[in-house]
PDB file of N, CA and C in Angstrom:
ATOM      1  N   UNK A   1     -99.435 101.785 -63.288  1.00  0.00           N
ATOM      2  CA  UNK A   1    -100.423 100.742 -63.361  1.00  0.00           C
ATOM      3  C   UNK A   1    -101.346 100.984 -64.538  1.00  0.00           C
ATOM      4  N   UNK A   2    -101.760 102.072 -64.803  1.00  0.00           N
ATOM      5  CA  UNK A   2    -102.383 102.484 -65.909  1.00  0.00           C
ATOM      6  C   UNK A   2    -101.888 102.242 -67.003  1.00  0.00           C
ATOM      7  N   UNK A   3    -100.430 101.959 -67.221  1.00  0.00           N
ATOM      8  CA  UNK A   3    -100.049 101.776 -68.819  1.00  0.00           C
ATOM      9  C   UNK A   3     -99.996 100.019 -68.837  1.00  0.00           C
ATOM     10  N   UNK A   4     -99.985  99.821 -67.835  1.00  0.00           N
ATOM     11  CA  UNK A   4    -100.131  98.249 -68.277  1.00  0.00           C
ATOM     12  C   UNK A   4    -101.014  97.651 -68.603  1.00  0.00           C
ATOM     13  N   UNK A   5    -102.252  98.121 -68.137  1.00  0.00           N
ATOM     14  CA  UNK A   5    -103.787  98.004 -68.142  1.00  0.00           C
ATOM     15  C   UNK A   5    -104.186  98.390 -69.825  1.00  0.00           C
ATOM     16  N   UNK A   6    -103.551  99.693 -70.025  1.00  0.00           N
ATOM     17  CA  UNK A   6    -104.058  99.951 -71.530  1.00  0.00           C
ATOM     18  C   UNK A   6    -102.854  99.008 -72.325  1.00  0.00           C
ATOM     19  N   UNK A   7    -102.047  98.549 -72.286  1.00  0.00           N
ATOM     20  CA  UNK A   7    -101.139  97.948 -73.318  1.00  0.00           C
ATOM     21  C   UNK A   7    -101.741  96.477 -73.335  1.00  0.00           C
ATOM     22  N   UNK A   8    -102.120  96.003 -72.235  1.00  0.00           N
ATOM     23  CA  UNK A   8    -102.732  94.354 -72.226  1.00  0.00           C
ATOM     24  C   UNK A   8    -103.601  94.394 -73.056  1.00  0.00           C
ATOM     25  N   UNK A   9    -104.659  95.797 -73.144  1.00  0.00           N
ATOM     26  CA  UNK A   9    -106.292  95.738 -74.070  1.00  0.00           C
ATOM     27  C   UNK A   9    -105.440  96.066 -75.648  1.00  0.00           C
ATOM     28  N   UNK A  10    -104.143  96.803 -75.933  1.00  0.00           N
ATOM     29  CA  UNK A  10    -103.629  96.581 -76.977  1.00  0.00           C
ATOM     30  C   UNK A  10    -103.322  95.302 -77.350  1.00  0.00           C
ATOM     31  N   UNK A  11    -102.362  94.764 -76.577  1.00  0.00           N
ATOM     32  CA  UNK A  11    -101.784  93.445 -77.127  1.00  0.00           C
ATOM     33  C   UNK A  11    -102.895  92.135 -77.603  1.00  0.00           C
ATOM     34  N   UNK A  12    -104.171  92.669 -76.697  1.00  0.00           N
ATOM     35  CA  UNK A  12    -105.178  91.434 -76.583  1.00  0.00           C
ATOM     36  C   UNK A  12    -105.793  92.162 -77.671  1.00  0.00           C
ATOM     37  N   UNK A  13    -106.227  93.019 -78.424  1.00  0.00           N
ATOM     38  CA  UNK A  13    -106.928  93.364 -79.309  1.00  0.00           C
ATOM     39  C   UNK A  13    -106.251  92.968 -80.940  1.00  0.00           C
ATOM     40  N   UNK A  14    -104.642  93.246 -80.326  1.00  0.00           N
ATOM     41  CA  UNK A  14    -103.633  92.996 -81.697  1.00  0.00           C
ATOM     42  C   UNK A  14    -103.845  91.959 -81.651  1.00  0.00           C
ATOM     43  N   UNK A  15    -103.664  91.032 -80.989  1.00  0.00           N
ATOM     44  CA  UNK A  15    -103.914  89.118 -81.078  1.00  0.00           C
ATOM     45  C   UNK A  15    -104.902  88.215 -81.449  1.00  0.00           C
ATOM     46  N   UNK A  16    -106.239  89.189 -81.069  1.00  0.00           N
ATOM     47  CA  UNK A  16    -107.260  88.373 -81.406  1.00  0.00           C
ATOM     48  C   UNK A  16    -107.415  89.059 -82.892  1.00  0.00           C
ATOM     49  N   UNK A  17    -107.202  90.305 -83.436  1.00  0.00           N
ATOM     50  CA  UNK A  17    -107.159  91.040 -84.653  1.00  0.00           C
ATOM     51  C   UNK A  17    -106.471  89.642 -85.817  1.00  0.00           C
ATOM     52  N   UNK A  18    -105.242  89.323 -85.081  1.00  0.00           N
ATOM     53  CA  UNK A  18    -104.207  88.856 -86.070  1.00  0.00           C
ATOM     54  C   UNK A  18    -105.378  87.251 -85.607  1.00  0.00           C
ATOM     55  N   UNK A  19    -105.568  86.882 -84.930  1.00  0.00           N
ATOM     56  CA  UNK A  19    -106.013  85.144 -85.310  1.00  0.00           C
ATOM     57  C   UNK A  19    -107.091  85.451 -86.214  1.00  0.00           C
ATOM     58  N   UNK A  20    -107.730  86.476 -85.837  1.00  0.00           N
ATOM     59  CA  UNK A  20    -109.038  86.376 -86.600  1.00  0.00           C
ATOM     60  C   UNK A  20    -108.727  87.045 -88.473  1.00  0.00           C
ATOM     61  N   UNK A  21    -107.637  87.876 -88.544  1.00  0.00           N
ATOM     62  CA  UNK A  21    -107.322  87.384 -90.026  1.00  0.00           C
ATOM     63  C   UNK A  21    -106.446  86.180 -90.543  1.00  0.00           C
ATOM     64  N   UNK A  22    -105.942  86.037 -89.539  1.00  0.00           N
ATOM     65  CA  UNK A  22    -104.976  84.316 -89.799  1.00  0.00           C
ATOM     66  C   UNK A  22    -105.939  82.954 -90.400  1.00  0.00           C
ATOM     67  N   UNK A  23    -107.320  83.382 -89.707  1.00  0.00           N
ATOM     68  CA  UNK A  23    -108.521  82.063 -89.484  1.00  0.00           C
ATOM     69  C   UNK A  23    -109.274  82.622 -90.509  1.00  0.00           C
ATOM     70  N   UNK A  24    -109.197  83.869 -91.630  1.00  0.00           N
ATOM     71  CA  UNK A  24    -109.971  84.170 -92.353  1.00  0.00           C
ATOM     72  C   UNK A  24    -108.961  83.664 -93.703  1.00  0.00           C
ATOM     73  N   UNK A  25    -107.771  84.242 -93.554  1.00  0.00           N
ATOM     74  CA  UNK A  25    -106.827  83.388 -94.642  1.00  0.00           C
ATOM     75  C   UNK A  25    -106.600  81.798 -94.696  1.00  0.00           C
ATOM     76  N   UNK A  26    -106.630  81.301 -93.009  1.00  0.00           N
ATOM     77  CA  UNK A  26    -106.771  79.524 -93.601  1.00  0.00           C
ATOM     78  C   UNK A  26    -107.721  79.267 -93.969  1.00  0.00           C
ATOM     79  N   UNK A  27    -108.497  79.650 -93.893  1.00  0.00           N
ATOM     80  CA  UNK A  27    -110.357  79.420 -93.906  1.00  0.00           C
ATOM     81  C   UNK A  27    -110.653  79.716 -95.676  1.00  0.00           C
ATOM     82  N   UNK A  28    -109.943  80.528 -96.192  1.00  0.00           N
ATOM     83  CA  UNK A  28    -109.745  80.956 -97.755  1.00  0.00           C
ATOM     84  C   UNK A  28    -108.895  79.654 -98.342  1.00  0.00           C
ATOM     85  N   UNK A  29    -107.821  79.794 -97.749  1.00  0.00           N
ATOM     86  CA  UNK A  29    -106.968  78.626 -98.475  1.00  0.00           C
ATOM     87  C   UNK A  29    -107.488  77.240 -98.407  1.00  0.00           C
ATOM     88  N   UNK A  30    -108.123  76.484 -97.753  1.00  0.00           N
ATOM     89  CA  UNK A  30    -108.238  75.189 -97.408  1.00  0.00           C
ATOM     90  C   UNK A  30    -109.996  75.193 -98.325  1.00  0.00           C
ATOM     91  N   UNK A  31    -110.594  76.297 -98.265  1.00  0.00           N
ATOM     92  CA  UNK A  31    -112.228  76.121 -99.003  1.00  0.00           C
ATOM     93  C   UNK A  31    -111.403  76.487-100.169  1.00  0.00           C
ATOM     94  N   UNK A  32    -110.558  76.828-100.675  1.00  0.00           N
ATOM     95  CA  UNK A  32    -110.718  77.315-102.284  1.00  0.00           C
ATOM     96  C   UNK A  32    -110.441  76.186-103.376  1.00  0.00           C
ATOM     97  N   UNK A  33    -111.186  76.432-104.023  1.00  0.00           N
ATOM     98  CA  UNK A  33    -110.891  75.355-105.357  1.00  0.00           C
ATOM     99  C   UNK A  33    -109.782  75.148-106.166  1.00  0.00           C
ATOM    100  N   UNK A  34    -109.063  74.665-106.584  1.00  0.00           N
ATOM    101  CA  UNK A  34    -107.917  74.699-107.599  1.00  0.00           C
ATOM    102  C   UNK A  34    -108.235  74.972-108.652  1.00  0.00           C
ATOM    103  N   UNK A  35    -107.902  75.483-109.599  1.00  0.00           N
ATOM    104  CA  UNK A  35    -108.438  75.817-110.887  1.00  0.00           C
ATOM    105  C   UNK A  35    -107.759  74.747-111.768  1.00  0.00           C
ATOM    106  N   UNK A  36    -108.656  74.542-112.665  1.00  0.00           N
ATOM    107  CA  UNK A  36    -108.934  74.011-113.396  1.00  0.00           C
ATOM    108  C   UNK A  36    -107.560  73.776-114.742  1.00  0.00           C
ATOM    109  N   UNK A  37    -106.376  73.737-114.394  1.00  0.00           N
ATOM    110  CA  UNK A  37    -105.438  73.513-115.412  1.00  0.00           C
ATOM    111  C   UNK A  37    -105.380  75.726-115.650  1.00  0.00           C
ATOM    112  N   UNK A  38    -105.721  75.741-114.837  1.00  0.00           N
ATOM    113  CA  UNK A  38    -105.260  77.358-115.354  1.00  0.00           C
ATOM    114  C   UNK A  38    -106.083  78.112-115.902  1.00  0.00           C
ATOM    115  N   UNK A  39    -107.112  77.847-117.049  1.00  0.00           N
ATOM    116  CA  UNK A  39    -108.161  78.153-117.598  1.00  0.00           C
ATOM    117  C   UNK A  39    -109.521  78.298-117.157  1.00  0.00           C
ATOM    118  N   UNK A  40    -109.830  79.046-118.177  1.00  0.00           N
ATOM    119  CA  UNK A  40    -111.483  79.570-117.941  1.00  0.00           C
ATOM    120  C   UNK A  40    -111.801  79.528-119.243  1.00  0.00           C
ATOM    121  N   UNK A  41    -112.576  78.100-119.267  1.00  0.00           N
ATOM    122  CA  UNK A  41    -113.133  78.200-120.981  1.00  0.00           C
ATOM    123  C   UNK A  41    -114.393  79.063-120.577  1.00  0.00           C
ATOM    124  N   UNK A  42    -115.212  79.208-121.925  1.00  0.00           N
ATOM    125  CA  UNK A  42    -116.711  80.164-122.157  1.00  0.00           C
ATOM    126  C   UNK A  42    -117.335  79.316-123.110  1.00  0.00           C
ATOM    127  N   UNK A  43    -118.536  79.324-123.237  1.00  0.00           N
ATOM    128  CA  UNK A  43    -118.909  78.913-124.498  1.00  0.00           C
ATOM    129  C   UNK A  43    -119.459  79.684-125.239  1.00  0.00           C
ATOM    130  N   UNK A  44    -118.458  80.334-126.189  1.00  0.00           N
ATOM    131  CA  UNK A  44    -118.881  81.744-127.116  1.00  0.00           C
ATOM    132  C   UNK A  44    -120.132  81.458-128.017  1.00  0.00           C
ATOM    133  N   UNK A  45    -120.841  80.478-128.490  1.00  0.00           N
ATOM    134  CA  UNK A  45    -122.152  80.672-129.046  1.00  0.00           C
ATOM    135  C   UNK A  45    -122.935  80.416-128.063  1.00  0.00           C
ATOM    136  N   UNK A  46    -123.033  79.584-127.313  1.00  0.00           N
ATOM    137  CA  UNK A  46    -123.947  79.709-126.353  1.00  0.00           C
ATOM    138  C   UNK A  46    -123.985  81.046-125.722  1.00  0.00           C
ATOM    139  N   UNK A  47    -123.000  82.091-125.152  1.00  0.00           N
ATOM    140  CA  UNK A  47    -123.619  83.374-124.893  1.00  0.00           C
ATOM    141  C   UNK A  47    -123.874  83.979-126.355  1.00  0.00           C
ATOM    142  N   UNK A  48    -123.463  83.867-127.230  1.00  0.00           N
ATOM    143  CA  UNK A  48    -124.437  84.948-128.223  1.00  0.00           C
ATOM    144  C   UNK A  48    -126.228  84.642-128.507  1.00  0.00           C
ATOM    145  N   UNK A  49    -125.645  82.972-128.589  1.00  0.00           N
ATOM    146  CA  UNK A  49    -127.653  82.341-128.635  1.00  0.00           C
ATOM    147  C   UNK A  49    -128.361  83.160-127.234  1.00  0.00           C
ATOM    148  N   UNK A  50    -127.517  83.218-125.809  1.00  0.00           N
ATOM    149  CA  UNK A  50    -128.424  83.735-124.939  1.00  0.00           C
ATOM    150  C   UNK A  50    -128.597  85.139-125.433  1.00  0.00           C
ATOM    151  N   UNK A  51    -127.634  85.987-125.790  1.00  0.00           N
ATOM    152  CA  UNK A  51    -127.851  87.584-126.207  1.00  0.00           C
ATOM    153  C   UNK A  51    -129.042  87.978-126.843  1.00  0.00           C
ATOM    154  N   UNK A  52    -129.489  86.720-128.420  1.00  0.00           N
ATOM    155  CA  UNK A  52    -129.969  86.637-129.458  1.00  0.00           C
ATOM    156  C   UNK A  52    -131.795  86.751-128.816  1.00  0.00           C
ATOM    157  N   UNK A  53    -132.052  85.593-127.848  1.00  0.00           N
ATOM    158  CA  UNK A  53    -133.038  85.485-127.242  1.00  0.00           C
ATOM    159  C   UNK A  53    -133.689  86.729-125.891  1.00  0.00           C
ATOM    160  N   UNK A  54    -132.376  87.402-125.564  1.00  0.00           N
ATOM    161  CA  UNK A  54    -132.805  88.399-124.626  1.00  0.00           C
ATOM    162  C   UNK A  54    -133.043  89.529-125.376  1.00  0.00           C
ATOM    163  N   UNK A  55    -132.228  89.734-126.626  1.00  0.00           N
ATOM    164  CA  UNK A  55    -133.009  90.798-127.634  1.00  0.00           C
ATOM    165  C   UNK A  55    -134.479  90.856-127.938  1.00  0.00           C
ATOM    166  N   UNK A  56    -134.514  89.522-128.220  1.00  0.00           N
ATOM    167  CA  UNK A  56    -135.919  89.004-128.670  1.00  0.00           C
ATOM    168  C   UNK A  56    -136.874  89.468-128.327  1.00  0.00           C
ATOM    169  N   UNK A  57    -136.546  88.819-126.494  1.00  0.00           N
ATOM    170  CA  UNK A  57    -137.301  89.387-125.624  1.00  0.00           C
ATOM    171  C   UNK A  57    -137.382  90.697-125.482  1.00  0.00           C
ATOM    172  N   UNK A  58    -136.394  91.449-125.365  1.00  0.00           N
ATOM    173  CA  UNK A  58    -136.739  92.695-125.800  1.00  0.00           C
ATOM    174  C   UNK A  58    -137.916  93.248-126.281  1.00  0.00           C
ATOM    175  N   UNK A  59    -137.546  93.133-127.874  1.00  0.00           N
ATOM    176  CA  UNK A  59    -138.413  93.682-128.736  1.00  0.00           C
ATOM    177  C   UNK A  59    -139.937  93.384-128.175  1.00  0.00           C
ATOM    178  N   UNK A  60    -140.043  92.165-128.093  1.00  0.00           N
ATOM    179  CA  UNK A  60    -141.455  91.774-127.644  1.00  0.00           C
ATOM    180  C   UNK A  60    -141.842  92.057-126.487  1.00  0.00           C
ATOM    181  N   UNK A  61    -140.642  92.574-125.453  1.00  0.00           N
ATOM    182  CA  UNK A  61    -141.566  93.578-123.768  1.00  0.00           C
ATOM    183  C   UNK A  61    -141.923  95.051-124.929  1.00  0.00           C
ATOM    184  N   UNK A  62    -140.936  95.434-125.664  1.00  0.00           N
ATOM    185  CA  UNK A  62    -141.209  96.937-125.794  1.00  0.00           C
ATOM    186  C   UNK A  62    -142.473  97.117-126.908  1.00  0.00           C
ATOM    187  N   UNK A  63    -142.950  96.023-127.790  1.00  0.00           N
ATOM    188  CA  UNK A  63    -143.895  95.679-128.156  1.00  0.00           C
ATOM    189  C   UNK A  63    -145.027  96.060-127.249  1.00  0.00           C
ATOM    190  N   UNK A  64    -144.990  95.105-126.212  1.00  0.00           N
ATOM    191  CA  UNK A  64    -146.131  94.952-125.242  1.00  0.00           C
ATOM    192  C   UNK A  64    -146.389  96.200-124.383  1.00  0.00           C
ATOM    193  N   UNK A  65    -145.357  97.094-124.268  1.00  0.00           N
ATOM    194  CA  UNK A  65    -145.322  98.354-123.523  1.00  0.00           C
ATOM    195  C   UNK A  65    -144.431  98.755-122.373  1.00  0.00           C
ATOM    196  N   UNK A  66    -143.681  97.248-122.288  1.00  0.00           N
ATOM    197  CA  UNK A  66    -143.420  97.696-120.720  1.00  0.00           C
ATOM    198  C   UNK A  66    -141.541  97.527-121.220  1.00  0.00           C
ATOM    199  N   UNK A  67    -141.440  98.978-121.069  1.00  0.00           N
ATOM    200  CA  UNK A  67    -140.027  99.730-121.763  1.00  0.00           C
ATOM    201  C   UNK A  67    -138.859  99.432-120.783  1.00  0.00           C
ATOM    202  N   UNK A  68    -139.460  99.163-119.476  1.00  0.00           N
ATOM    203  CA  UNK A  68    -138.261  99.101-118.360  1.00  0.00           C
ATOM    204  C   UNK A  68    -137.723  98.084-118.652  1.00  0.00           C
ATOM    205  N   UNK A  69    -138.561  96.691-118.320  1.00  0.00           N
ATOM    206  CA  UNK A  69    -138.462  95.712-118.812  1.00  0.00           C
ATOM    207  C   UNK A  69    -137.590  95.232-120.540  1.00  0.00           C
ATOM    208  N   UNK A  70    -137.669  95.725-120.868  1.00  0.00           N
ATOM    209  CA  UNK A  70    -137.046  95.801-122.258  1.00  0.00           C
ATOM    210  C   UNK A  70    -135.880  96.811-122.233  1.00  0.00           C
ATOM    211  N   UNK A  71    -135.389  97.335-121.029  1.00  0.00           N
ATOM    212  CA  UNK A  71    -133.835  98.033-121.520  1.00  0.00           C
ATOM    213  C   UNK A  71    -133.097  97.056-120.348  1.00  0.00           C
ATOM    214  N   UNK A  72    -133.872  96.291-119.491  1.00  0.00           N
ATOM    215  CA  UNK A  72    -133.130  95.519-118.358  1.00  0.00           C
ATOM    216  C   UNK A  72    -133.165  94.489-119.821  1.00  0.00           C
ATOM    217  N   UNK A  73    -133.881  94.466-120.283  1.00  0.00           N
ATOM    218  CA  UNK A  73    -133.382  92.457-121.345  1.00  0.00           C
ATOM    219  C   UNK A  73    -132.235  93.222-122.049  1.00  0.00           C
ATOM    220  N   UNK A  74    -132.308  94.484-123.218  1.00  0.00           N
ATOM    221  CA  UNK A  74    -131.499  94.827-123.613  1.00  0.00           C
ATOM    222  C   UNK A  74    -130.322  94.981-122.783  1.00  0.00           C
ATOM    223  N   UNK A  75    -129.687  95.342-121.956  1.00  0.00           N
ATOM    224  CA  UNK A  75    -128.766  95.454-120.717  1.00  0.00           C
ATOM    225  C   UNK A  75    -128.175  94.062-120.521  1.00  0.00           C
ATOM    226  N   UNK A  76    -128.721  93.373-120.216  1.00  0.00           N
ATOM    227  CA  UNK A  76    -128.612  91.817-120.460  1.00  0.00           C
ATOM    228  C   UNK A  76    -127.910  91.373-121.669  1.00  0.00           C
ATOM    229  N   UNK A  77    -128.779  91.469-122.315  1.00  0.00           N
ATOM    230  CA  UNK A  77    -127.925  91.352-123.855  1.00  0.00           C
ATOM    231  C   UNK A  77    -126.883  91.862-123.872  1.00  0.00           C
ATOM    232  N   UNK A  78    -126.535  93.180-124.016  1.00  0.00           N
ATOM    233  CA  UNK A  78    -125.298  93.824-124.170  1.00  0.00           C
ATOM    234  C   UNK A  78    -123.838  93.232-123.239  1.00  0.00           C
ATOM    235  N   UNK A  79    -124.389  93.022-122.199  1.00  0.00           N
ATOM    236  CA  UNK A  79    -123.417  92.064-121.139  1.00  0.00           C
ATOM    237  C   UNK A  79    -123.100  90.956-121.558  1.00  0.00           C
ATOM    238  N   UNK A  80    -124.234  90.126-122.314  1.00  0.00           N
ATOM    239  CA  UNK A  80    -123.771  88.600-123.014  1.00  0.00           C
ATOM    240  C   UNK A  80    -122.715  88.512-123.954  1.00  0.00           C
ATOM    241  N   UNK A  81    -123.104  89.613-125.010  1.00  0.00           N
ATOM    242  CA  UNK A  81    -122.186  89.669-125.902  1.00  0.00           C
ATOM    243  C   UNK A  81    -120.712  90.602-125.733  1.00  0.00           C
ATOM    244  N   UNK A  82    -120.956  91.449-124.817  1.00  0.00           N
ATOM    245  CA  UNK A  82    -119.231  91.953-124.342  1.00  0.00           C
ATOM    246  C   UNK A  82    -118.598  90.583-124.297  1.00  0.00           C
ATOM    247  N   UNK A  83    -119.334  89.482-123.030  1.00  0.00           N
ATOM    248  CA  UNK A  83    -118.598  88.250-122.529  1.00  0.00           C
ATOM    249  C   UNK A  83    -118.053  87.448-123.766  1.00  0.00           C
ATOM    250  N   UNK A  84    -118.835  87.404-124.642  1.00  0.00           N
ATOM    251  CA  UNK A  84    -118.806  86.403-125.902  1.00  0.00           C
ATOM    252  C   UNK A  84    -117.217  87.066-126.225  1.00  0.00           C
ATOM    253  N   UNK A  85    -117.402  88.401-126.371  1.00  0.00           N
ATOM    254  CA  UNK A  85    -116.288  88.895-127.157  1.00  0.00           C
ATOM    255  C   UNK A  85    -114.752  89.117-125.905  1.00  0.00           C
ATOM    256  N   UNK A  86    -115.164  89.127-124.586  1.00  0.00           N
ATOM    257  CA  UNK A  86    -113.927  88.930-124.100  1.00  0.00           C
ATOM    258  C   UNK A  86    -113.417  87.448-124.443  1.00  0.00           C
ATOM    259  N   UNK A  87    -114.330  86.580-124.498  1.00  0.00           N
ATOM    260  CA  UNK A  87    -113.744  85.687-124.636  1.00  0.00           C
ATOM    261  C   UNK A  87    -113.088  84.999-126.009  1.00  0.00           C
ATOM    262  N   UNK A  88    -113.906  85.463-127.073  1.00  0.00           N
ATOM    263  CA  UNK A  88    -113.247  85.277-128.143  1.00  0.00           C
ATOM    264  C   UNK A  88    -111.739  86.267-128.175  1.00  0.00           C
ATOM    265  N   UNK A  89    -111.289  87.004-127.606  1.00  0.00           N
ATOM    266  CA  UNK A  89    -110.725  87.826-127.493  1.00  0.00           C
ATOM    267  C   UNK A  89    -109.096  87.244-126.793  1.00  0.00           C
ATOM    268  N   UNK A  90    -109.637  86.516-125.822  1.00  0.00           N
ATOM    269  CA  UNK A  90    -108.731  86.040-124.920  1.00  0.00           C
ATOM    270  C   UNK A  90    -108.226  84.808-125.374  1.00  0.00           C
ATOM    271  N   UNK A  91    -109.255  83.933-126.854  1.00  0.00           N
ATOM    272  CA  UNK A  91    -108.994  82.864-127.284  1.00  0.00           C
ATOM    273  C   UNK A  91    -107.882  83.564-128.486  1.00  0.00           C
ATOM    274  N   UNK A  92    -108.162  84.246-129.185  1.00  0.00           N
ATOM    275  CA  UNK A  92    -107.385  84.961-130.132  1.00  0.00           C
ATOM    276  C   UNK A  92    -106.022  85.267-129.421  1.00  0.00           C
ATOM    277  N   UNK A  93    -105.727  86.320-128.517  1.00  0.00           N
ATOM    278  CA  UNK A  93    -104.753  86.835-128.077  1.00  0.00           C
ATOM    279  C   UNK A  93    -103.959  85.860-127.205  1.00  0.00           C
ATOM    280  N   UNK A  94    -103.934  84.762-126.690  1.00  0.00           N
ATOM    281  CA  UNK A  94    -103.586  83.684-125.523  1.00  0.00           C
ATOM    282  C   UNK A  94    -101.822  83.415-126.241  1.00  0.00           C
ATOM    283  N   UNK A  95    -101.092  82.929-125.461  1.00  0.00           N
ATOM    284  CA  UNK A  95     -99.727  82.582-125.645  1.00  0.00           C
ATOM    285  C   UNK A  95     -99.439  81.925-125.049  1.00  0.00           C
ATOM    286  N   UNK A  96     -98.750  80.474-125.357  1.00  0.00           N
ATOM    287  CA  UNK A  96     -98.668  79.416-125.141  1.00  0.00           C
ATOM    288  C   UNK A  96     -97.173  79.344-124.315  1.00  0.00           C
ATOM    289  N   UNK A  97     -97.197  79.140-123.031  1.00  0.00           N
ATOM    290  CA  UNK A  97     -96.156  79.200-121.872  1.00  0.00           C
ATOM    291  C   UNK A  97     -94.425  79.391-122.739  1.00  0.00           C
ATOM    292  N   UNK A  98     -93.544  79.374-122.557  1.00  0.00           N
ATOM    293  CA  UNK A  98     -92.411  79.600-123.006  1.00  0.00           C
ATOM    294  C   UNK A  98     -91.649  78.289-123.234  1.00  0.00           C
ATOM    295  N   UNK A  99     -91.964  77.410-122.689  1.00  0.00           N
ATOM    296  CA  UNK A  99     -91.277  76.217-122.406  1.00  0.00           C
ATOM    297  C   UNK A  99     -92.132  75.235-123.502  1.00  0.00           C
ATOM    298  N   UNK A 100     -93.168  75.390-123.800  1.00  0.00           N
ATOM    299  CA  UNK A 100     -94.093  74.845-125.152  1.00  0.00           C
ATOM    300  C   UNK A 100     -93.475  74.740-126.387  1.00  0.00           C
TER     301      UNK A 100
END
């Protein structure tokens, strides 16, 4: 009697385990967006203009004194322009399907 008792709290634990990732994967599939023809444009001057202005800012927190503030803008910056350059990067290097 005892093994049936513990195999039911298995089977019922495996079951509600499996709906509740079943209802987390439909729940993914049916909210997700389609993308967009495949792509992910950027707009590579617009992040360097933002880089350009968080430098700015920079200079002018570390001006004013407050240094933390001015390595979080710098930090910022540096992140804008990696992006700029993955993306110029990905515009450069891209290959046009096989069947094109």
């Amino acid at each position: 009697m005892h093994h049936i008792a513990s195999a039911r709290r298995v089977l019922t634990a495996a079951l509600a385990t499996t709906l509740l990732a079943g209802g987390v994967l439909l729940g993914q599939t049916v909210t997700a967006e389609p993308a967009a023809a495949g792509t992910i444009t950027c707009n590579i001057n617009q992040l360097k203009a933002d880089a350009r202005k968080q430098r700015d800012r920079a200079a002018q927190l570390k001006r004013l004194g407050a240094h933390t503030e001015a390595r979080k803008a710098l930090a910022k910056a540096d992140a804008l322009e990696r992006r700029a350059r993955q993306c110029a990067d990905a515009d450069n290097n891209s290959k046009p399907p096989l069947w094109k």
